[in-house]
N, C-alpha and C. Protein backbone atom coordinates (compact mmCIF):
# COMPACT_ATOMS: atom_id res chain seq x y z
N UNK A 1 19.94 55.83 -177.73
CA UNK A 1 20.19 54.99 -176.56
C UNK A 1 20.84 53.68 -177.03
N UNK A 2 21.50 53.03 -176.40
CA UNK A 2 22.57 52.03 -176.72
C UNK A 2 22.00 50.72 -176.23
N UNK A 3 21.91 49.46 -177.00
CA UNK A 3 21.58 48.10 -176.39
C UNK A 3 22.46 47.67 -176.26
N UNK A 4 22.29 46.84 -174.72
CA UNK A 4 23.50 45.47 -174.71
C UNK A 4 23.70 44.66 -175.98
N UNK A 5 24.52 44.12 -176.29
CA UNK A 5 24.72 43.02 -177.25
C UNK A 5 25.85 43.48 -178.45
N UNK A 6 25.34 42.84 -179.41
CA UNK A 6 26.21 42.74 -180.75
C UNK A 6 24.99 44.05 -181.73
N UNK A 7 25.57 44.79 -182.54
CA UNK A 7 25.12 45.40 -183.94
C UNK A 7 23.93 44.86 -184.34
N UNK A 8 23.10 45.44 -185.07
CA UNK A 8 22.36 44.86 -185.98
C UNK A 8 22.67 44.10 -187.33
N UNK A 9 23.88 44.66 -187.56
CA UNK A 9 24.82 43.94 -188.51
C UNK A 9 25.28 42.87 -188.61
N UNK A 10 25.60 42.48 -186.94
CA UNK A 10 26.91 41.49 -186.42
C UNK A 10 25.36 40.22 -185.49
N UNK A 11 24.28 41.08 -184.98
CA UNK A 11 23.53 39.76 -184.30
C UNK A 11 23.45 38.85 -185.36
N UNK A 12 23.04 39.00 -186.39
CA UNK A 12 22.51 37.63 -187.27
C UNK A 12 23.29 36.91 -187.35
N UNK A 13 24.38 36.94 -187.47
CA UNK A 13 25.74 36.08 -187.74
C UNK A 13 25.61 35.56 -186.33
N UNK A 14 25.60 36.00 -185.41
CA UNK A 14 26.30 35.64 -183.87
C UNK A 14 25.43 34.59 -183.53
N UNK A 15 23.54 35.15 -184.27
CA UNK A 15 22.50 33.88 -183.63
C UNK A 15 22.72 32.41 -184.46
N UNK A 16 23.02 32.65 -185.66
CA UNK A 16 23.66 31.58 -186.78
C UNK A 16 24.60 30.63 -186.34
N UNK A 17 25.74 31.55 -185.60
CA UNK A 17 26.58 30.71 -185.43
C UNK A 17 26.18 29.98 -183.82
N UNK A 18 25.29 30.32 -182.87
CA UNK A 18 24.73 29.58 -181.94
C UNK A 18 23.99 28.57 -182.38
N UNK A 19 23.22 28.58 -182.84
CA UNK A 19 22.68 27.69 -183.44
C UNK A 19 23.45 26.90 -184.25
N UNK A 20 23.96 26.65 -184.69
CA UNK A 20 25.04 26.09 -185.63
C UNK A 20 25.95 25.28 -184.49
N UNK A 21 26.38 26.01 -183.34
CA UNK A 21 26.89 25.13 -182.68
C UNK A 21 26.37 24.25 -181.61
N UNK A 22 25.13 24.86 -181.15
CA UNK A 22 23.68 24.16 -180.77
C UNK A 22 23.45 22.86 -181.28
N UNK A 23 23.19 22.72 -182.65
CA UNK A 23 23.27 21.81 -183.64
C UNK A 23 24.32 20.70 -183.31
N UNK A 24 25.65 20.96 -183.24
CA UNK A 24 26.81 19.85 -183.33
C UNK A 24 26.59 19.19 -181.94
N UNK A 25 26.00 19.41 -180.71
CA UNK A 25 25.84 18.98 -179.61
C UNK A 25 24.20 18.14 -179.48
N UNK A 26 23.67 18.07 -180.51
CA UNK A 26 22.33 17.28 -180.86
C UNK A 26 22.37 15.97 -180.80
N UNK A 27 22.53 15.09 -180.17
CA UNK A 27 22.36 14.05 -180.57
C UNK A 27 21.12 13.10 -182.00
N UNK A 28 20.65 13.89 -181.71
CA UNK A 28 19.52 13.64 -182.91
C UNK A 28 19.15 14.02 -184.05
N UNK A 29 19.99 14.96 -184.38
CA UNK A 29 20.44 15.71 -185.85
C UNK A 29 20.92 14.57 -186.64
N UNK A 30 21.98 13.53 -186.57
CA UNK A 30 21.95 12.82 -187.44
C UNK A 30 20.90 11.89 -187.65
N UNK A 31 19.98 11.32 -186.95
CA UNK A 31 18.45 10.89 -186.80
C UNK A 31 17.49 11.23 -188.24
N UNK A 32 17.47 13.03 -187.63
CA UNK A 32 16.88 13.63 -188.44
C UNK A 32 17.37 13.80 -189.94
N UNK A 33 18.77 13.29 -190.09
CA UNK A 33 19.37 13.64 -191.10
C UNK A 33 19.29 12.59 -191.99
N UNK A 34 19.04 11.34 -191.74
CA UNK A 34 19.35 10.23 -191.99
C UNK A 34 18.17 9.79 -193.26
N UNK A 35 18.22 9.06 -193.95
CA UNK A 35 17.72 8.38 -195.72
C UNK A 35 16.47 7.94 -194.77
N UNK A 36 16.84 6.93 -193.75
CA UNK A 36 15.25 5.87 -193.55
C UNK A 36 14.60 7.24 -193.07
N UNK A 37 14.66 7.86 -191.94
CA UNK A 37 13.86 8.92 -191.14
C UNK A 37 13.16 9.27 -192.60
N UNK A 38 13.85 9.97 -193.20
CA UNK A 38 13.39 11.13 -194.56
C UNK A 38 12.51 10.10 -195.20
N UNK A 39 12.27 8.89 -195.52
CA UNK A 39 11.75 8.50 -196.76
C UNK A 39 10.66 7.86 -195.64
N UNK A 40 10.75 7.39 -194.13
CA UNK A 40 9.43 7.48 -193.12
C UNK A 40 8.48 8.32 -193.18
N UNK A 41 9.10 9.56 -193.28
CA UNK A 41 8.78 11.11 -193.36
C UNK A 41 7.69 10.88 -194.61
N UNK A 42 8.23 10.98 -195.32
CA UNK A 42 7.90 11.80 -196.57
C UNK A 42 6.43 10.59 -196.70
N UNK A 43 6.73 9.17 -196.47
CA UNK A 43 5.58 8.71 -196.60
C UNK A 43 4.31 8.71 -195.83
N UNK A 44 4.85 9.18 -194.45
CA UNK A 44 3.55 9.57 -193.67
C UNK A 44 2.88 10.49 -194.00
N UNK A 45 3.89 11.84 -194.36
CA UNK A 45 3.48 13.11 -194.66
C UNK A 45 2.04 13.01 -196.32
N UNK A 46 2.77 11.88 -196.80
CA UNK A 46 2.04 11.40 -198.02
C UNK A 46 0.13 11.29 -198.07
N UNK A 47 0.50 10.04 -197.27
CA UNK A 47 -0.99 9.74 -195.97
C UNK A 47 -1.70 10.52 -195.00
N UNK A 48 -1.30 11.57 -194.43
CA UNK A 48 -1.87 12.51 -193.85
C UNK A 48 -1.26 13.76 -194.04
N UNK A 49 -2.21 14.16 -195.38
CA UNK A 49 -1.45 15.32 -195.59
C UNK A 49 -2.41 16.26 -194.69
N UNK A 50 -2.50 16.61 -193.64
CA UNK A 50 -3.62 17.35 -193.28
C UNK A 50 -3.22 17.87 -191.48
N UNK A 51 -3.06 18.90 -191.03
CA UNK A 51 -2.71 19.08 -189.91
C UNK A 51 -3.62 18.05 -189.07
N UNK A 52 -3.69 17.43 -188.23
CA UNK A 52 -4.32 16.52 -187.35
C UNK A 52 -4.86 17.53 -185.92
N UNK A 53 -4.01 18.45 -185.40
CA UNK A 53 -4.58 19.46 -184.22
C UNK A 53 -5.66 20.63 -184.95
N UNK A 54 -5.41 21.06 -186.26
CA UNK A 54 -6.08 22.33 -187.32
C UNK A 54 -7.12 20.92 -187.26
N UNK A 55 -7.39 19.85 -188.06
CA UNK A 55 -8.67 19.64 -188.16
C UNK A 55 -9.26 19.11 -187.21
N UNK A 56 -9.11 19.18 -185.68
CA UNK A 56 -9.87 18.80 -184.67
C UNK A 56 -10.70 20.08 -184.91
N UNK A 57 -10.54 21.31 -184.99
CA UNK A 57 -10.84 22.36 -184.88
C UNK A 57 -11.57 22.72 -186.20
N UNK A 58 -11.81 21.98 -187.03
CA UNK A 58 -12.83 22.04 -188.43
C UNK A 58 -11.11 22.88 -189.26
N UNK A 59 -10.17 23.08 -189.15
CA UNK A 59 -9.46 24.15 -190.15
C UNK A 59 -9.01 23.02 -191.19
N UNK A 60 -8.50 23.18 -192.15
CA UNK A 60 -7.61 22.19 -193.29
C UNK A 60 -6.61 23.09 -193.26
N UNK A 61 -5.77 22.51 -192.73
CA UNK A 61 -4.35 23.35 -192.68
C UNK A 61 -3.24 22.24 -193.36
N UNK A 62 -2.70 22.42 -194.70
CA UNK A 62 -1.23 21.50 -194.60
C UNK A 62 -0.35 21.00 -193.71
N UNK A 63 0.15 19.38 -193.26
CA UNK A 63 0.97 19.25 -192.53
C UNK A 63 2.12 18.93 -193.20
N UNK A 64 3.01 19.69 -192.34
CA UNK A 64 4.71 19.50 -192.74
C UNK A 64 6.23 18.98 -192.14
N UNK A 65 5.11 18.43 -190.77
CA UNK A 65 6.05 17.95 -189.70
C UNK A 65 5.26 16.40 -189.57
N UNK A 66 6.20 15.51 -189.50
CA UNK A 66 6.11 14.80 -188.70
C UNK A 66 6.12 14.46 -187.39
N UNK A 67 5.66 14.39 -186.57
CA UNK A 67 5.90 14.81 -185.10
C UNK A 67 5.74 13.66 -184.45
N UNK A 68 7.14 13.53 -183.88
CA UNK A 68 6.63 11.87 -182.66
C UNK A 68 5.88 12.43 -181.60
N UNK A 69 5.01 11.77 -181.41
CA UNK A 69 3.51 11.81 -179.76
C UNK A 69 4.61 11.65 -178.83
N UNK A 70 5.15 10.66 -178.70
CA UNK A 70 6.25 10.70 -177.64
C UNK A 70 7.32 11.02 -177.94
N UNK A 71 7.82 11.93 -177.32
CA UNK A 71 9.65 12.41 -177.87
C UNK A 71 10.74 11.28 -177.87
N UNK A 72 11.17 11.35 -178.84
CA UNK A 72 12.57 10.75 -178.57
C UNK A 72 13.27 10.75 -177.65
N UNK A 73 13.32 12.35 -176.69
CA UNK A 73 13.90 12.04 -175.63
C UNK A 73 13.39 11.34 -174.31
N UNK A 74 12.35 11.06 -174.61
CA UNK A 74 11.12 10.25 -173.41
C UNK A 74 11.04 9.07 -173.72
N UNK A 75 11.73 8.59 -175.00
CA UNK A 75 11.89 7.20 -175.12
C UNK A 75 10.79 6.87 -176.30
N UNK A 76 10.15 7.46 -176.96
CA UNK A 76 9.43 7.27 -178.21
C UNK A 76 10.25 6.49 -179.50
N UNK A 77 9.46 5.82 -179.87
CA UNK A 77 9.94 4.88 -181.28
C UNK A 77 9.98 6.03 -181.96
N UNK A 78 11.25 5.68 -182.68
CA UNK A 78 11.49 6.14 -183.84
C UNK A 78 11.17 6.04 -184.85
N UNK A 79 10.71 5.12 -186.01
CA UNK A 79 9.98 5.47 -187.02
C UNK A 79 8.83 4.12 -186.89
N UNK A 80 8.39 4.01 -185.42
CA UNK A 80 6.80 3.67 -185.65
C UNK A 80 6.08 4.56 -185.66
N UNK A 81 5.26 4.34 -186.93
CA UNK A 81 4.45 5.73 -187.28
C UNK A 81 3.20 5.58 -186.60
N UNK A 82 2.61 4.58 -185.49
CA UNK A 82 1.85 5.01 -184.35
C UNK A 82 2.12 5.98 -183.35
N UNK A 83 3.16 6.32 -183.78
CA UNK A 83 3.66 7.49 -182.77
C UNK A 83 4.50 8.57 -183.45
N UNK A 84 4.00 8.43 -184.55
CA UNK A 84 3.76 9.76 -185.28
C UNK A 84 2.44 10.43 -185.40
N UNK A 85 2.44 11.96 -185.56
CA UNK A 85 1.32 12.58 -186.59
C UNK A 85 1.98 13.98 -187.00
N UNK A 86 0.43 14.03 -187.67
CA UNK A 86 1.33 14.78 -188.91
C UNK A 86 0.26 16.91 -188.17
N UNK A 87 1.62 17.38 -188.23
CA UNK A 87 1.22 18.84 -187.67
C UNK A 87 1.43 19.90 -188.73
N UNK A 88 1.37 21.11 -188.42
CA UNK A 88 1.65 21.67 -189.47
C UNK A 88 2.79 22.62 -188.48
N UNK A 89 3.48 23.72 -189.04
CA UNK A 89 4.36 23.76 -187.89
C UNK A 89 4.35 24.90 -186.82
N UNK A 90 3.27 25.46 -187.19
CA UNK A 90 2.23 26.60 -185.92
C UNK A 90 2.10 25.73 -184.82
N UNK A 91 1.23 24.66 -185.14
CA UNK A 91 0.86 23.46 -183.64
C UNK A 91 2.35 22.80 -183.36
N UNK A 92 3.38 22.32 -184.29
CA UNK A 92 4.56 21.59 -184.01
C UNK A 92 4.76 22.74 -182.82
N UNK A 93 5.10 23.77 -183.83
CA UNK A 93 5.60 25.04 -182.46
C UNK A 93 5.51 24.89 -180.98
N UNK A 94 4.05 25.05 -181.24
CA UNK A 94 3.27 24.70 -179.76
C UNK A 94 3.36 23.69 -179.01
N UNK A 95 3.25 22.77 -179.74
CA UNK A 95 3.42 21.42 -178.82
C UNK A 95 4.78 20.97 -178.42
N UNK A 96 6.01 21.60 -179.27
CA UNK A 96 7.01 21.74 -178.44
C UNK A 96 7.69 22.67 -177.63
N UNK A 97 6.92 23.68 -177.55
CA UNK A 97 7.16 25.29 -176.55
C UNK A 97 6.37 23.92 -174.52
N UNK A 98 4.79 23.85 -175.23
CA UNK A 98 4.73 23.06 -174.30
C UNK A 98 5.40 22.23 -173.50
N UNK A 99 6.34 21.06 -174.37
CA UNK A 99 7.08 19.99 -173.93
C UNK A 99 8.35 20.33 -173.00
N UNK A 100 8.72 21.55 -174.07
CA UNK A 100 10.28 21.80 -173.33
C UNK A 100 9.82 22.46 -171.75
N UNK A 101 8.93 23.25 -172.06
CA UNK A 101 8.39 23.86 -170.67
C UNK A 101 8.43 22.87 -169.48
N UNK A 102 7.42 21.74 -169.62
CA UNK A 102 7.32 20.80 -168.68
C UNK A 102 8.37 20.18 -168.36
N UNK A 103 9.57 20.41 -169.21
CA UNK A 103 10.67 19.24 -168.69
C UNK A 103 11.49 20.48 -167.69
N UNK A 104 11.22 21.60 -167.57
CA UNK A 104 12.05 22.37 -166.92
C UNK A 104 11.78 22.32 -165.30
């Protein structure tokens, strides 16, 4: 039986290159791309190395995201790290499956 779409060969490339052009229409990719963000990053991540949603829940899970509480697109500071914490990226997942949801 036949699926709509592209090959199994040819999807990976096709989702790559969506994303890829997804990407150039970001305003916040260079944000994310940027020396201060990364070295904000890396020092929060330093200080709480520890998922913050996993240990409400007793787990010790590594965190690897920084995550602004308030989005950037809602008007959240950018590298005040009161409005950061640190997730791991199962809960990042989640908490932005959540976000985008609500803005729809």
């Amino acid at each position: 039986m036949a699926r709509p779409g592209y090959c199994d060969t040819h999807r990976k490339s096709v989702h790559r290159d969506y994303g890829r052009a997804r990407r150039s229409f970001d305003a916040e990719l260079g944000f994310y791309q940027s020396a201060q963000w990364r070295a904000v990053r890396a020092a929060f991540l330093r200080q709480h190395p520890v998922c913050g949603a996993c240990e409400q829940y007793g787990r010790v899970v590594t965190a690897v995201v920084a995550d602004h509480v308030t989005p950037l697109k809602e008007g959240g500071a950018r590298f005040d790290t009161a409005n950061l914490q640190a997730l791991c990226v199962s809960c990042h997942n989640r908490k932005t499956a959540r976000e985008t949801a609500a803005r729809r």
